[in-house]
Protein backbone atom coordinates (compact mmCIF):
# COMPACT_ATOMS: atom_id res chain seq x y z
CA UNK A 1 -0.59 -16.81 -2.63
CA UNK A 2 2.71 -15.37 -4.04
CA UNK A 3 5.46 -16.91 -2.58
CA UNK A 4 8.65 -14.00 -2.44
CA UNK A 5 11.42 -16.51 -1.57
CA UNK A 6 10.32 -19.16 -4.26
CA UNK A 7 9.84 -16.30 -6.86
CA UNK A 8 13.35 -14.93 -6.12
CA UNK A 9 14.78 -18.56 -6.24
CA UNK A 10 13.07 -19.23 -9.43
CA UNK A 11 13.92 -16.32 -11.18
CA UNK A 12 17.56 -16.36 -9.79
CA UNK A 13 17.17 -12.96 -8.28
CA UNK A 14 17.15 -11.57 -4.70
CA UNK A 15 14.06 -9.99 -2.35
CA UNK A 16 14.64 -7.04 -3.36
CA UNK A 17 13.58 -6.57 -7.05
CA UNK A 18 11.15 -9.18 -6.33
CA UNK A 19 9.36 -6.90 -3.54
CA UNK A 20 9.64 -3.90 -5.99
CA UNK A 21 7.75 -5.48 -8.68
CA UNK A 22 5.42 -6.49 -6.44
CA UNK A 23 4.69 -3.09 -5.29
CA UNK A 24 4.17 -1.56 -8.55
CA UNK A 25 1.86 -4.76 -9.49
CA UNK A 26 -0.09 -3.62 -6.13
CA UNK A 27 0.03 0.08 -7.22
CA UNK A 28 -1.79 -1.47 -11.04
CA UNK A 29 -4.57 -3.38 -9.00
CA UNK A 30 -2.79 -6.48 -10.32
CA UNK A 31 -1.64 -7.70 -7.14
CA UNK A 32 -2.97 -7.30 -2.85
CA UNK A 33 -0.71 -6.99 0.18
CA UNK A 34 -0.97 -7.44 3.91
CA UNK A 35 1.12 -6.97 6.38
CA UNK A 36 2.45 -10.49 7.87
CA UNK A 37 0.85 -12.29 4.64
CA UNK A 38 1.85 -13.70 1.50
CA UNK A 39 1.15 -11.51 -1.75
CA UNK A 40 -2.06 -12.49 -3.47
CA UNK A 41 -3.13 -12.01 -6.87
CA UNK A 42 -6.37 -9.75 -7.14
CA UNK A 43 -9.84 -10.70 -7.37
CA UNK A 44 -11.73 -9.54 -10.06
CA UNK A 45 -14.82 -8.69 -8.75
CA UNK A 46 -18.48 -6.86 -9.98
CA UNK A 47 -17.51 -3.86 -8.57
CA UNK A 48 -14.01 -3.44 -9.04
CA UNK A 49 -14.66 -4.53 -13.13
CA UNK A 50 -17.43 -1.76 -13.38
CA UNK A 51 -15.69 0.75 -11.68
CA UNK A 52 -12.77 -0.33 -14.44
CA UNK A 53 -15.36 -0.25 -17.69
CA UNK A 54 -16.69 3.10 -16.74
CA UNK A 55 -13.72 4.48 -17.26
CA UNK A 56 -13.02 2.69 -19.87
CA UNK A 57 -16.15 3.53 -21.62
CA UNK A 58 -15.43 7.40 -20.87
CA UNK A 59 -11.72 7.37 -22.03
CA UNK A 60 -12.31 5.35 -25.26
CA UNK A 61 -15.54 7.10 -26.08
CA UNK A 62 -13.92 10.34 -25.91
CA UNK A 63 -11.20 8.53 -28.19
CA UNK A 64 -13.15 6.90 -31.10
CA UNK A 65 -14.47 10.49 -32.11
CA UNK A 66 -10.98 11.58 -32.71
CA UNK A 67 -10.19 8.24 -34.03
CA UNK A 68 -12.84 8.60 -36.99
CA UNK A 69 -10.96 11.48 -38.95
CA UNK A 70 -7.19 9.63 -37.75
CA UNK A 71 -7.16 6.14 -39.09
CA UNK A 72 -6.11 5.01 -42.66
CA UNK A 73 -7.92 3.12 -45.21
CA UNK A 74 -5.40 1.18 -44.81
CA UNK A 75 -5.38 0.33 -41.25
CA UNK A 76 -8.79 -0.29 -41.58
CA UNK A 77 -8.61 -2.97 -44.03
CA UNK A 78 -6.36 -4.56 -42.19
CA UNK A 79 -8.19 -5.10 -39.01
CA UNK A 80 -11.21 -6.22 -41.33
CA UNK A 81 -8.76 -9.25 -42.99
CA UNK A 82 -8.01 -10.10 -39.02
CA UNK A 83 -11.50 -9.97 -38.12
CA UNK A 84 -12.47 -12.61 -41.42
CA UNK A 85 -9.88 -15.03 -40.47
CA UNK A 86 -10.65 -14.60 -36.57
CA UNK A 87 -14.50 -15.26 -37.56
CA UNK A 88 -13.56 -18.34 -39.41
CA UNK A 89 -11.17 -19.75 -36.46
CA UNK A 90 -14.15 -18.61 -33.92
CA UNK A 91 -16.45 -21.17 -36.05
CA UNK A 92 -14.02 -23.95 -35.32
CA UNK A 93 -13.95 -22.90 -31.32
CA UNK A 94 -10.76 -21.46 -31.47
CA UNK A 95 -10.31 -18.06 -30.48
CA UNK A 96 -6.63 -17.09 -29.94
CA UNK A 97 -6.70 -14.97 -32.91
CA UNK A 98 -10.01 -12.86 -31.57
CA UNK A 99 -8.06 -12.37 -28.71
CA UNK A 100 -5.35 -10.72 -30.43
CA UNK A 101 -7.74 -8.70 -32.62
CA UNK A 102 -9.50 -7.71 -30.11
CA UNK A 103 -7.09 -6.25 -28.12
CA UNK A 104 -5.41 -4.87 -31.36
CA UNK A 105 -8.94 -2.98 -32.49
CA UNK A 106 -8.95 -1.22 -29.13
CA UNK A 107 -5.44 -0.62 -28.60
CA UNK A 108 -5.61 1.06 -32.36
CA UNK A 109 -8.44 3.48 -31.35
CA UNK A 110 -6.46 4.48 -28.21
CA UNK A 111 -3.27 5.40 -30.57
CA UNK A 112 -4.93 6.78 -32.77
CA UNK A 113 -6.24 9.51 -30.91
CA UNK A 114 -2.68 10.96 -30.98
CA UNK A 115 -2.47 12.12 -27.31
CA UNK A 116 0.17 10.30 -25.55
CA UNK A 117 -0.63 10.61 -22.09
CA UNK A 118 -4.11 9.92 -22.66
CA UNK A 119 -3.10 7.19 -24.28
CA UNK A 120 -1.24 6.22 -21.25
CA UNK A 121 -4.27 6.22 -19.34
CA UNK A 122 -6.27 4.87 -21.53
CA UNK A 123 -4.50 1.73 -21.73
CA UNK A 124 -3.75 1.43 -18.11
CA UNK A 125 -7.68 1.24 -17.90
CA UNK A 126 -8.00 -0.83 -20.80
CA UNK A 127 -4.70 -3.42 -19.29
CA UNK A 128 -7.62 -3.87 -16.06
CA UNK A 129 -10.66 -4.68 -18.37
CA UNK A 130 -8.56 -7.34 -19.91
CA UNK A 131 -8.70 -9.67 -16.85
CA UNK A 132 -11.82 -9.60 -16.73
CA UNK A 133 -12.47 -10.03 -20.17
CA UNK A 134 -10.21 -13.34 -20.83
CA UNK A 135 -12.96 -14.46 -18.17
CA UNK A 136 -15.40 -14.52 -21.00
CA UNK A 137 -13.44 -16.08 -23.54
CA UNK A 138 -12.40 -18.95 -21.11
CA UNK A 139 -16.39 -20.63 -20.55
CA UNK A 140 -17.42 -18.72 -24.16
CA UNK A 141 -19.20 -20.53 -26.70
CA UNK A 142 -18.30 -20.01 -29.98
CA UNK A 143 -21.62 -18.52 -30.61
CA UNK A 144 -20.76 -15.65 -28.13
CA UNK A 145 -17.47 -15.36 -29.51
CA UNK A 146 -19.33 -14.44 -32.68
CA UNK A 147 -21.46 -12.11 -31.36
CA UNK A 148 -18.35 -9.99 -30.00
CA UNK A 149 -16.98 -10.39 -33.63
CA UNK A 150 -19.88 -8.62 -35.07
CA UNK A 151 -19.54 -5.62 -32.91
CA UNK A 152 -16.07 -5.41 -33.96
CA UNK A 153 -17.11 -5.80 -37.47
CA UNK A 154 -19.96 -2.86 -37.03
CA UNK A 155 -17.60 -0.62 -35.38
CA UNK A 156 -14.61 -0.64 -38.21
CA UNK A 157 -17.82 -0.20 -40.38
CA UNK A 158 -18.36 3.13 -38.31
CA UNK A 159 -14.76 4.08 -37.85
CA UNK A 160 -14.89 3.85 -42.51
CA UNK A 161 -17.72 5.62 -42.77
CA UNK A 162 -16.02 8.79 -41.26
CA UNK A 163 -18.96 9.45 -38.90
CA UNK A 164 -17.69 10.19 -35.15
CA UNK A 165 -21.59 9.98 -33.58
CA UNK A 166 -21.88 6.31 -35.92
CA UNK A 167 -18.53 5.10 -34.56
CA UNK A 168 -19.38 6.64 -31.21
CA UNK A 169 -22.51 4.40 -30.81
CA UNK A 170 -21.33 1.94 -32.41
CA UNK A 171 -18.44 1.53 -29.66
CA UNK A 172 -20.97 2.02 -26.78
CA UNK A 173 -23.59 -0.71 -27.90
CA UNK A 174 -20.28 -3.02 -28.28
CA UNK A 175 -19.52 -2.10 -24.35
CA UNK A 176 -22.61 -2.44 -23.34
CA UNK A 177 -22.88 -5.72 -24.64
CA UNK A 178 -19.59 -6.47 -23.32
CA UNK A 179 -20.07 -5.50 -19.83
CA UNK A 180 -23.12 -8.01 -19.56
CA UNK A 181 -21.57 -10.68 -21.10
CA UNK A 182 -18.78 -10.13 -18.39
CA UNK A 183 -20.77 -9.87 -15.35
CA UNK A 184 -22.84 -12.95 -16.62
CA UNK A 185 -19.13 -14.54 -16.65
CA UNK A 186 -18.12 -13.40 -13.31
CA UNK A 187 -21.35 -14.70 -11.68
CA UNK A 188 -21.20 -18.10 -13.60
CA UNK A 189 -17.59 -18.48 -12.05
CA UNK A 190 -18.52 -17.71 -8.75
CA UNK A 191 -21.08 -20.12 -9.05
CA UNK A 192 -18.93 -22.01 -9.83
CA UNK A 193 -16.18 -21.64 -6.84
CA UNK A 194 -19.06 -22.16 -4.14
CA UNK A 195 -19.98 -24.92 -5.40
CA UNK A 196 -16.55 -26.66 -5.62
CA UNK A 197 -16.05 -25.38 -2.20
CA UNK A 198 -19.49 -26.54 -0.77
CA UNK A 199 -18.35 -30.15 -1.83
């Protein structure tokens, strides 16, 4: 539970702001309120994180076509060097910099499609996904964490080879993929929390 009056004190503000944030974390799916109750983070659950990749397999679908005629050599090349140095720190089970490339890779196909308010939307989907995908990478191995590197490999492959229905499958197999691997996650930690409790 949130806790307004320790949150104020601690960030050396009043109520006020505090409660405002609050509601726009509420209005993001970030954050639940009751009446008469303390604030609560939300729970990620199945339904609320497919509900969330739909969309986010519509919106960045639609984007990746657009994508393939919009990115640089350049760019491209770049997020190839990040995914060879995140492969090589993935081997040694350490997977900070997959993170970042990960979220960079998608974030770049968003921008790229050079519509700002879909964009906007886009990422707002994309900023819901991402809870439930740190889930993953918290009880990953670093085989999976491979895996995930591969697709990300394949689809800057596509994106190069200037083919929107290549790049286009490409980014759906790597959803696919990646909504398993997150529901597999979700169930393993609620496994996890009934058992702790049943103890």
């Amino acid at each position: 539970a949130i806790v307004i009056d320790r949150l104020a004190s601690e960030l050396g503000v009043s109520h006020t702001p505090v409660r405002e944030a609050l509601v726009m974390l509420e209005h993001d799916a970030w954050v639940t309120m009751k009446t008469y109750e303390n604030p609560r983070v939300a729970v990620v659950d199945a339904e609320y994180f497919c509900e969330a990749w739909d969309m986010r397999t519509l919106l960045e679908g639609w984007g990746i076509n657009r994508a393939t005629h919009t990115l640089t050599d350049e760019a491209l090349e770049e997020m190839e060097h990040k995914l060879a140095l995140a492969r090589q720190e993935a081997r040694q089970s350490r997977f900070d910099i997959h993170m970042e490339t990960d979220m960079a890779l998608h974030s770049m196909i968003l921008q790229a499609a050079g519509n700002k308010l879909y964009a906007r939307l886009a990422q707002l989907v994309s900023d819901q996904s991402i809870r439930a995908r740190s889930l993953v990478e918290a009880i990953a191995s670093s085989e999976e964490v491979l895996q995930i590197i591969d697709e990300h490999c394949a689809l800057v492959e596509a994106l190069r080879s200037r083919d929107p229905e290549a790049a286009h499958q490409s980014l759906i197999d790597h959803l696919q993929a990646g909504r398993q691997r997150t529901l597999a996650a979700l169930e393993t930690m609620q496994r996890r929390e009934t058992s702790s409790k049943s103890r």
